[in-house]
N, C-alpha and C. Protein backbone atom coordinates (compact mmCIF):
# COMPACT_ATOMS: atom_id res chain seq x y z
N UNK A 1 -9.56 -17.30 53.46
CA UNK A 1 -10.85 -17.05 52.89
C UNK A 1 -10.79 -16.81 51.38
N UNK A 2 -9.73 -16.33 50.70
CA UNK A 2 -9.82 -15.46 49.25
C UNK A 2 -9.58 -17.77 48.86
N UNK A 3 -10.60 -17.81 47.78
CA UNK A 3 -10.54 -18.49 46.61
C UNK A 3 -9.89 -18.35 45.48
N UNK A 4 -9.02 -19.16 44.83
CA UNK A 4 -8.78 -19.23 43.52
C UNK A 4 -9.73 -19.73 42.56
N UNK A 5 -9.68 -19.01 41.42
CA UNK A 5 -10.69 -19.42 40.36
C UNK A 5 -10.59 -20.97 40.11
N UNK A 6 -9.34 -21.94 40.04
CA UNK A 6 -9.12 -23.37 39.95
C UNK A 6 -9.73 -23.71 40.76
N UNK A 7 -9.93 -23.47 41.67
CA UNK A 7 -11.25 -23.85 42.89
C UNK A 7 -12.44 -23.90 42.61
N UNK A 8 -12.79 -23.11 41.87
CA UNK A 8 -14.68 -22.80 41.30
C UNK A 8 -14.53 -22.94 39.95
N UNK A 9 -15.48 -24.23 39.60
CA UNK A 9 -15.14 -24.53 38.75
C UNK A 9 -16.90 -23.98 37.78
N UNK A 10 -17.45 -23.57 38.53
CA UNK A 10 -19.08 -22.97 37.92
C UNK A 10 -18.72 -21.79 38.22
N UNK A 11 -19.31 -20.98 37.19
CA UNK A 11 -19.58 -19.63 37.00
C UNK A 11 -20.38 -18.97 37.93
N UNK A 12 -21.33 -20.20 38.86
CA UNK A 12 -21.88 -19.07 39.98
C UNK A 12 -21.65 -19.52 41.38
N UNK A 13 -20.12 -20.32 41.26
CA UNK A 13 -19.91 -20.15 42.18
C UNK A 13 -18.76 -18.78 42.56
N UNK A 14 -18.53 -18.48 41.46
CA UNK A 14 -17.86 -17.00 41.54
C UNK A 14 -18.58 -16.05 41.51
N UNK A 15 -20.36 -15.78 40.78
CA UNK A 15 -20.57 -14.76 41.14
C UNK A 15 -21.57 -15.30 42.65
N UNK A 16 -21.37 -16.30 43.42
CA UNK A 16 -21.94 -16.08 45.08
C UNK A 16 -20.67 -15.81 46.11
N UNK A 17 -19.74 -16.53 45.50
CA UNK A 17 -18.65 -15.28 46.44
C UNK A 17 -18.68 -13.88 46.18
N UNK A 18 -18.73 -13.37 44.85
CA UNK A 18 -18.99 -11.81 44.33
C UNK A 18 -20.27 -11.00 45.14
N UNK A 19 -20.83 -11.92 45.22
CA UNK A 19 -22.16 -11.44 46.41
C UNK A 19 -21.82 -11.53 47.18
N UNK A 20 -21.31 -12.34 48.25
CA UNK A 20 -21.06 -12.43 49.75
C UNK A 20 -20.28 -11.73 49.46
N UNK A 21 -19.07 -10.96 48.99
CA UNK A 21 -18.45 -9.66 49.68
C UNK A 21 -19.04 -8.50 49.91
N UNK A 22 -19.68 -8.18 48.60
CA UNK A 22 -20.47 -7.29 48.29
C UNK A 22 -21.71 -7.57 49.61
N UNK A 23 -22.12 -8.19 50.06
CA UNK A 23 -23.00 -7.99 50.79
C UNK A 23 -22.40 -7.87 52.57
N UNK A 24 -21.24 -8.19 53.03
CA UNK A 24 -20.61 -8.25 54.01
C UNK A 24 -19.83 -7.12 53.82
N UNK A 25 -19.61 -6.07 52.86
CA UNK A 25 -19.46 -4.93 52.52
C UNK A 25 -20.65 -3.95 52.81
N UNK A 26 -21.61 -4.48 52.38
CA UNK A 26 -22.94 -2.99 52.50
C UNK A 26 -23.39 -3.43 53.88
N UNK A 27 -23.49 -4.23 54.52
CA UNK A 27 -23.82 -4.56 56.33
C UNK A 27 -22.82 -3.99 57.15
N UNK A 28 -22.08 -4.19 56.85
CA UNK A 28 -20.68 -3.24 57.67
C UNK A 28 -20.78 -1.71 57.48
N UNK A 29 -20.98 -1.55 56.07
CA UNK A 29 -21.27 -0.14 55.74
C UNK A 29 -22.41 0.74 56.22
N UNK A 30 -23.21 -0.41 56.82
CA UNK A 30 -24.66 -0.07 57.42
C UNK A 30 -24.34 0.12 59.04
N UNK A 31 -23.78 -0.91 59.67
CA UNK A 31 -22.91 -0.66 61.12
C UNK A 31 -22.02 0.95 61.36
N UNK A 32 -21.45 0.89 59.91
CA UNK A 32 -20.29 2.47 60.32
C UNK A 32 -21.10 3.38 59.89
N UNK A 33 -22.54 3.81 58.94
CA UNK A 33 -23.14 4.69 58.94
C UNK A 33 -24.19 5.26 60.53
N UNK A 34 -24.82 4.04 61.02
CA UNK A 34 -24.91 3.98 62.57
C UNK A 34 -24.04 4.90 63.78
N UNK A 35 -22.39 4.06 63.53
CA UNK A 35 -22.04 4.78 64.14
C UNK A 35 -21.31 5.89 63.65
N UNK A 36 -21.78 6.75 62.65
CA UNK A 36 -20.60 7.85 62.46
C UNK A 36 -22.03 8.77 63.22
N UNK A 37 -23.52 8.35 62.97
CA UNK A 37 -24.65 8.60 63.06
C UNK A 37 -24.60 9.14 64.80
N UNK A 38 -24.08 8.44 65.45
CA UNK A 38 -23.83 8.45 67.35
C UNK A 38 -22.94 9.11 67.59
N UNK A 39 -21.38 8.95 66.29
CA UNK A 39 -20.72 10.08 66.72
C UNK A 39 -21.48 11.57 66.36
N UNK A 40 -21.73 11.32 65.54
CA UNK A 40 -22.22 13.05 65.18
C UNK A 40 -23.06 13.91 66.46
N UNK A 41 -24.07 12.94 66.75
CA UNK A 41 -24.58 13.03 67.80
C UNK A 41 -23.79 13.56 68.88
N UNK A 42 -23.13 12.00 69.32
CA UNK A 42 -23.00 13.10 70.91
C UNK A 42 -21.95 14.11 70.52
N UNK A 43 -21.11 14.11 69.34
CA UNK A 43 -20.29 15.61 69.22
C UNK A 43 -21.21 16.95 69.66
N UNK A 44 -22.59 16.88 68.78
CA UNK A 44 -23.23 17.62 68.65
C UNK A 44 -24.09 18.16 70.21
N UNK A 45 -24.28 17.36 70.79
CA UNK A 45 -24.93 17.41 72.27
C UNK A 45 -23.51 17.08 73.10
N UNK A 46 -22.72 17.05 72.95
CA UNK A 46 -22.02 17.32 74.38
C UNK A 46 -20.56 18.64 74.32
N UNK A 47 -20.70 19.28 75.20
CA UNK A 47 -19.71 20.15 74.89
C UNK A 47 -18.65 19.71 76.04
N UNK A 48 -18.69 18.59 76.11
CA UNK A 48 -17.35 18.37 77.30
C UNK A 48 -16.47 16.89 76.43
N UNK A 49 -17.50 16.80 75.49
CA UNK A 49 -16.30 15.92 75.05
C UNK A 49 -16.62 14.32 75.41
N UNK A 50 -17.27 14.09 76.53
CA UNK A 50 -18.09 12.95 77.12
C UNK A 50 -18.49 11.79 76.31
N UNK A 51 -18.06 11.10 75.87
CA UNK A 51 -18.30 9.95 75.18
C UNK A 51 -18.20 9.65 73.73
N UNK A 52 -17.39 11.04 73.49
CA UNK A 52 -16.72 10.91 72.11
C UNK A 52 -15.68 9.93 72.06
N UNK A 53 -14.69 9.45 72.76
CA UNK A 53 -13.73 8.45 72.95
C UNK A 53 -14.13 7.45 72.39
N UNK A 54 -15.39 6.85 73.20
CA UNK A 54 -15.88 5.52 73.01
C UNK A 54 -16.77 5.02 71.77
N UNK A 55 -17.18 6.64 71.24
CA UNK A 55 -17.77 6.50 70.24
C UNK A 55 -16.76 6.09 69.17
N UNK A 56 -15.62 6.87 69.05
CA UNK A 56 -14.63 7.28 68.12
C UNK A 56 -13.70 5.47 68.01
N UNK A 57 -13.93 5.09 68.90
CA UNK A 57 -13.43 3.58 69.21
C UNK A 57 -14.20 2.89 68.55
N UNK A 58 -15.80 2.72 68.65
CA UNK A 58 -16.54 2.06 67.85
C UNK A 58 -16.48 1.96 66.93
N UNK A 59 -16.32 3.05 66.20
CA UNK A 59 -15.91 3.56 64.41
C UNK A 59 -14.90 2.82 64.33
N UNK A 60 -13.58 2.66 64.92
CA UNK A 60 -12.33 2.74 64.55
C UNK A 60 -12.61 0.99 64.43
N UNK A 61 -13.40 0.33 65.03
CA UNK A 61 -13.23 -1.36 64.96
C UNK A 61 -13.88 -1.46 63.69
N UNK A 62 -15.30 -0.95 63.64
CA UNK A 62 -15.98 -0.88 62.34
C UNK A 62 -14.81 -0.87 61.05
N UNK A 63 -14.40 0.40 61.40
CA UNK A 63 -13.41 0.50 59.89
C UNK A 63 -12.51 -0.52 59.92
N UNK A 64 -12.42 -0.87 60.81
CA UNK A 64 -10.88 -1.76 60.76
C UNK A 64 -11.61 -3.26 59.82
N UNK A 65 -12.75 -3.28 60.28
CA UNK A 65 -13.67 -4.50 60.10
C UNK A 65 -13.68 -4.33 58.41
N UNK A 66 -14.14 -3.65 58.40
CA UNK A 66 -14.16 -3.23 56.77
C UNK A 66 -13.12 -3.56 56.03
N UNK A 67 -11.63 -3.06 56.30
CA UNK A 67 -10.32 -3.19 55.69
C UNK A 67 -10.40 -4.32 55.67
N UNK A 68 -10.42 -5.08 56.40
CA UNK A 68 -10.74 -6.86 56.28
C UNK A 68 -11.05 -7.24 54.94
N UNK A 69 -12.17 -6.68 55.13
CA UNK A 69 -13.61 -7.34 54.03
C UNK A 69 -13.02 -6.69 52.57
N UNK A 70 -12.10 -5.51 52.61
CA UNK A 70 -11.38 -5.24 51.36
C UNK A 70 -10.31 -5.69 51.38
N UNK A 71 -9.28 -6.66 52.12
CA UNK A 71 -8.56 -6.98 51.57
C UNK A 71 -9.02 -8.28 51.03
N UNK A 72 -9.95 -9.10 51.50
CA UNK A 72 -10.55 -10.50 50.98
C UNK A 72 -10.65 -10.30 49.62
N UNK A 73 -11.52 -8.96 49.16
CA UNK A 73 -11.88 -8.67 47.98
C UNK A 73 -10.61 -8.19 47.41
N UNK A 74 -9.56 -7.67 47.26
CA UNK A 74 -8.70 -7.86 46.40
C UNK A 74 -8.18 -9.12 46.20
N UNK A 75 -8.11 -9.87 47.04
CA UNK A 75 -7.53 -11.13 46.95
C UNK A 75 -8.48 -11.95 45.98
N UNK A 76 -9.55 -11.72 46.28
CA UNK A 76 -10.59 -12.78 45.33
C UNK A 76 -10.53 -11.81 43.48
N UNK A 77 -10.37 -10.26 43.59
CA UNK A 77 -10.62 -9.62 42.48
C UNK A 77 -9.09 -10.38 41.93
N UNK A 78 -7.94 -10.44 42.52
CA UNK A 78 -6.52 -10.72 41.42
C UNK A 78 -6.67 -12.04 41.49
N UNK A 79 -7.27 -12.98 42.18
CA UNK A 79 -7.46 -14.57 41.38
C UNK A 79 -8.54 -14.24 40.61
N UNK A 80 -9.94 -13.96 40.48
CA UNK A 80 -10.52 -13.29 39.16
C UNK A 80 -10.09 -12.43 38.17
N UNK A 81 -8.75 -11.71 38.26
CA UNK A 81 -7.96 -11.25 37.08
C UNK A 81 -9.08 -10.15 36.69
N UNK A 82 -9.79 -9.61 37.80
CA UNK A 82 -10.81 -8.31 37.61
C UNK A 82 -10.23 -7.32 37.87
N UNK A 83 -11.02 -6.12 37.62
CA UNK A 83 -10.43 -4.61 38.99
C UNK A 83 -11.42 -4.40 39.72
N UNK A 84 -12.66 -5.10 39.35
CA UNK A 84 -14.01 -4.55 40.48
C UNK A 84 -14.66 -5.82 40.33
N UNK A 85 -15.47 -5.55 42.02
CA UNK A 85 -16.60 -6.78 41.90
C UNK A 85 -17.52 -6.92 40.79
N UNK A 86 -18.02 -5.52 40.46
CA UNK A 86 -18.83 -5.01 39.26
C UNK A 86 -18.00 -5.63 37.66
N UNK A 87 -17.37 -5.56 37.34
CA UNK A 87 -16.83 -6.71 36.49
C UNK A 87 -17.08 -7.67 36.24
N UNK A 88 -16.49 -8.52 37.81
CA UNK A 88 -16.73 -9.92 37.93
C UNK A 88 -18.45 -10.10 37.64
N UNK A 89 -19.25 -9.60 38.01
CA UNK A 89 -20.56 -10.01 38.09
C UNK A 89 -21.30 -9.62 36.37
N UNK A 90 -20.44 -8.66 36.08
CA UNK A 90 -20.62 -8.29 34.57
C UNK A 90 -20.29 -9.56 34.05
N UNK A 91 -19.33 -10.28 33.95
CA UNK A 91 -18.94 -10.89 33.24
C UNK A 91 -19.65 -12.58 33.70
N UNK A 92 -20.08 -12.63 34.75
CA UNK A 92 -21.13 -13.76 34.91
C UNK A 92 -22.39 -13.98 33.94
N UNK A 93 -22.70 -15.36 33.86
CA UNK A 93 -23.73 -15.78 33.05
C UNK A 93 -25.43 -15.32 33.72
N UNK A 94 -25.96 -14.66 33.03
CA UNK A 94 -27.30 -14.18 33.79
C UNK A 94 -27.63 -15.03 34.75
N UNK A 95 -28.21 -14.62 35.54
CA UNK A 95 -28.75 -15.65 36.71
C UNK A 95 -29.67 -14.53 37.85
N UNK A 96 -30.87 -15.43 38.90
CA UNK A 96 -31.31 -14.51 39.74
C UNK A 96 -30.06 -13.96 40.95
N UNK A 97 -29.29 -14.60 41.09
CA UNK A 97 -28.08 -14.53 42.06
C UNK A 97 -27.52 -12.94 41.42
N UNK A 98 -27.00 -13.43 40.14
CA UNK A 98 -26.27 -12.06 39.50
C UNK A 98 -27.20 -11.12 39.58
N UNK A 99 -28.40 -10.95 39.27
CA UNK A 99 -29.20 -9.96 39.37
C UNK A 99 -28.90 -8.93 40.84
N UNK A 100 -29.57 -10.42 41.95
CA UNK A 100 -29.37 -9.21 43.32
C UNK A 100 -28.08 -8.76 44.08
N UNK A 101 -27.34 -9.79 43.22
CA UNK A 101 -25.61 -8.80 43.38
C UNK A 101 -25.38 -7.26 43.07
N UNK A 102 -26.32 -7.62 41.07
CA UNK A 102 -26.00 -6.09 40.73
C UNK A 102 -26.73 -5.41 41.36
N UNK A 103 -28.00 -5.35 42.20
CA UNK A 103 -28.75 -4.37 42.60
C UNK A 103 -27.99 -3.99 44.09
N UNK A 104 -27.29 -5.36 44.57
CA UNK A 104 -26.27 -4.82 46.09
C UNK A 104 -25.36 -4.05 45.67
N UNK A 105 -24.90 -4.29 44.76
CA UNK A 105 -23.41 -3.51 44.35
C UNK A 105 -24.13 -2.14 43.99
N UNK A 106 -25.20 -1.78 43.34
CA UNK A 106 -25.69 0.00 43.22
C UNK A 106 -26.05 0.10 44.38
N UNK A 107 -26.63 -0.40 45.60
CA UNK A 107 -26.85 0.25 46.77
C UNK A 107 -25.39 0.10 47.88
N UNK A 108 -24.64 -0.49 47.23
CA UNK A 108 -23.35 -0.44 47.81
C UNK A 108 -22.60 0.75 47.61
N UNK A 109 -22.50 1.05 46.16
CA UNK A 109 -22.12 2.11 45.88
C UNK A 109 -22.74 3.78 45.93
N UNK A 110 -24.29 3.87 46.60
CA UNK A 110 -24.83 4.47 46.98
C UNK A 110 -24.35 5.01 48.83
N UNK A 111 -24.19 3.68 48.93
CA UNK A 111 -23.96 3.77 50.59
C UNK A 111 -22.44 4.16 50.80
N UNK A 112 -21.33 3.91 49.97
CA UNK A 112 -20.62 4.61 49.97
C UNK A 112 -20.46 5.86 49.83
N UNK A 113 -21.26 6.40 49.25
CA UNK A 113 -21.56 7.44 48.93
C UNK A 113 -21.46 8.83 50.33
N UNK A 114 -22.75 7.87 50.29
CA UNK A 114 -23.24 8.68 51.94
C UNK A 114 -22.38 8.79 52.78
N UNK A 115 -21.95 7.63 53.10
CA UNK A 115 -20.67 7.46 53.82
C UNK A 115 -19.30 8.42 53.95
N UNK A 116 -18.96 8.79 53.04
CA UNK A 116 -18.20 9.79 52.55
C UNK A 116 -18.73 10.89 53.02
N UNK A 117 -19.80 11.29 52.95
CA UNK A 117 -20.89 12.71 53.32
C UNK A 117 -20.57 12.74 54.70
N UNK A 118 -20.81 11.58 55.31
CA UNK A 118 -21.02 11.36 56.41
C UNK A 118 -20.23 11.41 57.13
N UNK A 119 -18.75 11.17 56.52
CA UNK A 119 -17.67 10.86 57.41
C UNK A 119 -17.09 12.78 57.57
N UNK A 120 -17.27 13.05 56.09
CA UNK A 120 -16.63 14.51 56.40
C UNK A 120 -17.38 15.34 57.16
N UNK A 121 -18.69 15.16 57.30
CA UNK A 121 -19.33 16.21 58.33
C UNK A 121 -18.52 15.67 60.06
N UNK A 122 -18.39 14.04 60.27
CA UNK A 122 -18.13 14.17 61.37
C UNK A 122 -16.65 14.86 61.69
N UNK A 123 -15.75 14.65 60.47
CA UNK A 123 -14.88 15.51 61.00
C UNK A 123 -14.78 16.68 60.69
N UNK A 124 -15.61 17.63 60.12
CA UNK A 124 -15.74 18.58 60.27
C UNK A 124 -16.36 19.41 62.13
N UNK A 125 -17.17 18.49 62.25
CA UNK A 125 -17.41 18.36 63.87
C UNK A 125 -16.53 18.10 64.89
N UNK A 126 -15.38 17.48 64.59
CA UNK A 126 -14.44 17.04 65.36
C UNK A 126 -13.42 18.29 65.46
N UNK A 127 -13.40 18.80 64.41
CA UNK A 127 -12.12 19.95 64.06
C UNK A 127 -12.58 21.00 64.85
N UNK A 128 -14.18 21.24 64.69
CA UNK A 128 -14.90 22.39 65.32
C UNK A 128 -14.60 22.21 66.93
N UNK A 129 -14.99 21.05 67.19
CA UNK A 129 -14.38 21.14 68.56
C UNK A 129 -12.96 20.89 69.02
N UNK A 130 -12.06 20.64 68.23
CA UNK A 130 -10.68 20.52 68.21
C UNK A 130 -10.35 22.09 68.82
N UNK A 131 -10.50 23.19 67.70
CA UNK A 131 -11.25 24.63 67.54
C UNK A 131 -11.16 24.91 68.72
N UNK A 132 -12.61 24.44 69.78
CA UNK A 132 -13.25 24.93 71.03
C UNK A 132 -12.35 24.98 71.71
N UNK A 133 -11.93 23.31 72.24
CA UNK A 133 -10.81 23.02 73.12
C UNK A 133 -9.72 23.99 73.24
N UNK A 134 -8.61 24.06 71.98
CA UNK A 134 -7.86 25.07 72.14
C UNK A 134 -8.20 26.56 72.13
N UNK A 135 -9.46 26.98 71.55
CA UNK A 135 -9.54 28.16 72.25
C UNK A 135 -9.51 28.48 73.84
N UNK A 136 -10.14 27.59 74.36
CA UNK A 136 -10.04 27.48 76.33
C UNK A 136 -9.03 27.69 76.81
N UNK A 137 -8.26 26.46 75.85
CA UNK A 137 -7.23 26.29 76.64
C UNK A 137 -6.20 27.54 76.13
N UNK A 138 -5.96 27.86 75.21
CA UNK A 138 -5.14 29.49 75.29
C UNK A 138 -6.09 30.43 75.78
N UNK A 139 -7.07 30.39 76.24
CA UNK A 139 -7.98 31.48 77.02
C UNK A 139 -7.27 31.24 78.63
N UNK A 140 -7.09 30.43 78.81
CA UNK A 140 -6.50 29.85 79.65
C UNK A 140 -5.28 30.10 80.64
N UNK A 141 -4.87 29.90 79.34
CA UNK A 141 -3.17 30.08 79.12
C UNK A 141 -2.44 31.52 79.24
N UNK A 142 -3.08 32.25 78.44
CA UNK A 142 -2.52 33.33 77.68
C UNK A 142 -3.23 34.71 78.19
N UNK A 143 -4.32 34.70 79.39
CA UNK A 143 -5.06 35.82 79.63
C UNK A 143 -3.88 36.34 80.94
N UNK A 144 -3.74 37.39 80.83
CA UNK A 144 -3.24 38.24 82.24
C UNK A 144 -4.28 38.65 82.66
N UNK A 145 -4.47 38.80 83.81
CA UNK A 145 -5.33 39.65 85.26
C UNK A 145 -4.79 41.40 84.52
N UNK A 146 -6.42 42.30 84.71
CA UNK A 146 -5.80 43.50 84.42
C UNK A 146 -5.51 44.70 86.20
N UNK A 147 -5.83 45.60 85.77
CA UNK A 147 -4.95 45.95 87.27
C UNK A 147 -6.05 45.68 88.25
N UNK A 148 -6.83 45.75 87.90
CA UNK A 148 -8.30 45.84 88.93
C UNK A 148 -8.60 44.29 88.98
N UNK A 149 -8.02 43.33 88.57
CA UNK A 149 -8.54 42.24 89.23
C UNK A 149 -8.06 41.45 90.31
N UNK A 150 -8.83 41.04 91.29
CA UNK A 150 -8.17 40.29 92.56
C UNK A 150 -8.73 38.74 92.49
N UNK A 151 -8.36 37.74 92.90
CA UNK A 151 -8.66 36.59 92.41
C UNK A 151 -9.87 36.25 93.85
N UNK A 152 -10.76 35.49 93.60
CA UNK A 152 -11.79 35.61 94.76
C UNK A 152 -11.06 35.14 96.04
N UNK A 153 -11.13 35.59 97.05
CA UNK A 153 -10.94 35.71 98.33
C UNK A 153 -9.36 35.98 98.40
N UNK A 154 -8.82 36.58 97.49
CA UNK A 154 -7.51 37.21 97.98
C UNK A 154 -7.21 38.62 98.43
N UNK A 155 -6.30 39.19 98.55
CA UNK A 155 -5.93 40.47 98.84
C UNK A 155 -5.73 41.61 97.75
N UNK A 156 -5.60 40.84 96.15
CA UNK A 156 -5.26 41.53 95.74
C UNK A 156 -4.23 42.99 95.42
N UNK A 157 -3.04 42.31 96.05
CA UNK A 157 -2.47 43.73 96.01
C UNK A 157 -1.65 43.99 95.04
N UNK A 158 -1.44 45.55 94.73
CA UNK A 158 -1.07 45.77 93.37
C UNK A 158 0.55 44.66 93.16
N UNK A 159 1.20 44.28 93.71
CA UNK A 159 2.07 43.82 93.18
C UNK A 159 2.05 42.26 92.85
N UNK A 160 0.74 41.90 93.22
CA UNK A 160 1.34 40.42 93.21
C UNK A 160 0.02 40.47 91.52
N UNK A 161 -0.47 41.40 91.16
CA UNK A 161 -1.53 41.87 89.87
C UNK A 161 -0.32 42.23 89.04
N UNK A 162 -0.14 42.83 88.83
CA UNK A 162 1.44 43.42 88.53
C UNK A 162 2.71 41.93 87.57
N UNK A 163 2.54 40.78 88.53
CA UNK A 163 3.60 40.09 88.39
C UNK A 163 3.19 39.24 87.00
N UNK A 164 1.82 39.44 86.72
CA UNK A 164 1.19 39.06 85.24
C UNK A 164 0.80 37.66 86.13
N UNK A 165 0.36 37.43 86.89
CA UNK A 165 -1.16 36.25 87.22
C UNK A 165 -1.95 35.99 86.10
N UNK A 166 -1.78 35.01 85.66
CA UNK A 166 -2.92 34.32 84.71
C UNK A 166 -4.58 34.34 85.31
N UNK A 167 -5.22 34.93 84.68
CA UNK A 167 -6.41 35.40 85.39
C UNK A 167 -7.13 34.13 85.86
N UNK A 168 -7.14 32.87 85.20
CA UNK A 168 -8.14 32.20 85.53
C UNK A 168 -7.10 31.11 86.91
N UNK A 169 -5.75 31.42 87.01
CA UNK A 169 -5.02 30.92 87.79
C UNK A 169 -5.76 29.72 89.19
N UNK A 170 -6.40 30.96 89.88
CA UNK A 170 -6.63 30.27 91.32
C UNK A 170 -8.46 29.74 90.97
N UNK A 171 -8.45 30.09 90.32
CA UNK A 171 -9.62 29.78 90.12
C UNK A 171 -9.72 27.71 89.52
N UNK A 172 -8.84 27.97 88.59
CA UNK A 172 -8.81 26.56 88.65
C UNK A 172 -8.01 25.65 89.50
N UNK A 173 -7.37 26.55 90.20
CA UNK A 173 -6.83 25.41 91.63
C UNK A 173 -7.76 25.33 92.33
N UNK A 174 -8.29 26.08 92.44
CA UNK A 174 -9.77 26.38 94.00
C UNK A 174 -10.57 25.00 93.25
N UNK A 175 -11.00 24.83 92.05
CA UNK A 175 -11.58 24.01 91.63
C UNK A 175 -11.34 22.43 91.23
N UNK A 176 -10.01 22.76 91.63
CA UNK A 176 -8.90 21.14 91.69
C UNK A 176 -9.23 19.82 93.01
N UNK A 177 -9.68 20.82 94.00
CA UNK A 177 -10.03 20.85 95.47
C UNK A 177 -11.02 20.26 95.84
């Protein structure tokens, strides 16, 4: 896909590839704002964790999709001998093309923006329940039975309370069942 400049031999045919990245950049960027949008969501409404996987999968193709679309664009920026698309289109001859490039490339760089916002709240959400999980699970783990507790329908007798029974023990076997 990446063109060499000896290839384009008009000035707009470099800045309509400079657009088609830039624009297969902010549509993708519009797909992973969506879904960071669903992850946040069901983080936020589910406390079991339930369809975060599949969400977290969706993202992960998205981004991957993206890396794509930036490595094309380095490849096309070092045969343009640029460092940014914004360059390349700087340095194009006025035209209506260059125009709605530059106006993609500020809402590109807007949407990155967000994106960024966006991404750290979800993992800030993710950590929070990272957080939850292991609190349970050393609630879990780490609670002893005190002397007065008997596990439901046992005998409870002082020695087998005594031997340090993890309180939530039979309870989650009974519930294995």
């Amino acid at each position: 896909m990446p063109a060499t400049l000896n290839t384009m031999h008009e000035p707009d045919a470099v800045t309509a590839k400079a657009a088609a990245l830039l624009k297969a950049e902010y549509l993708c960027g519009r797909e992973i704002a969506q879904a960071v949008g669903t992850l946040q969501k069901t983080l936020l409404e589910s406390t079991s964790g339930k369809g975060v996987r599949e969400e977290a999968k969706a993202l992960e193709v998205l981004l991957q999709k993206l890396a794509k679309i930036g490595q094309h664009t380095d490849a096309f920026l070092h045969a343009a001998r640029k460092d940014s698309l914004a360059a390349v289109l700087a340095a194009a001859p006025p035209s209506p093309l260059r125009e709605k490039a530059l106006l993609l490339a500020s809402r590109a760089a807007e949407q990155q923006h967000a994106l960024k916002s966006s991404l750290a709240a979800a993992q800030g959400l993710l950590e929070k329940s990272r957080g939850f999980i292991e609190f349970h699970v050393n609630l879990l783990n780490q609670t002893v039975a005190s002397d007065t507790y008997a596990p439901p329908g046992g005998s409870g007798s002082e020695s087998e309370l005594r031997r340090g029974r993890r309180m939530f023990d039979a309870n989650i076997r009974n519930q294995r069942r």
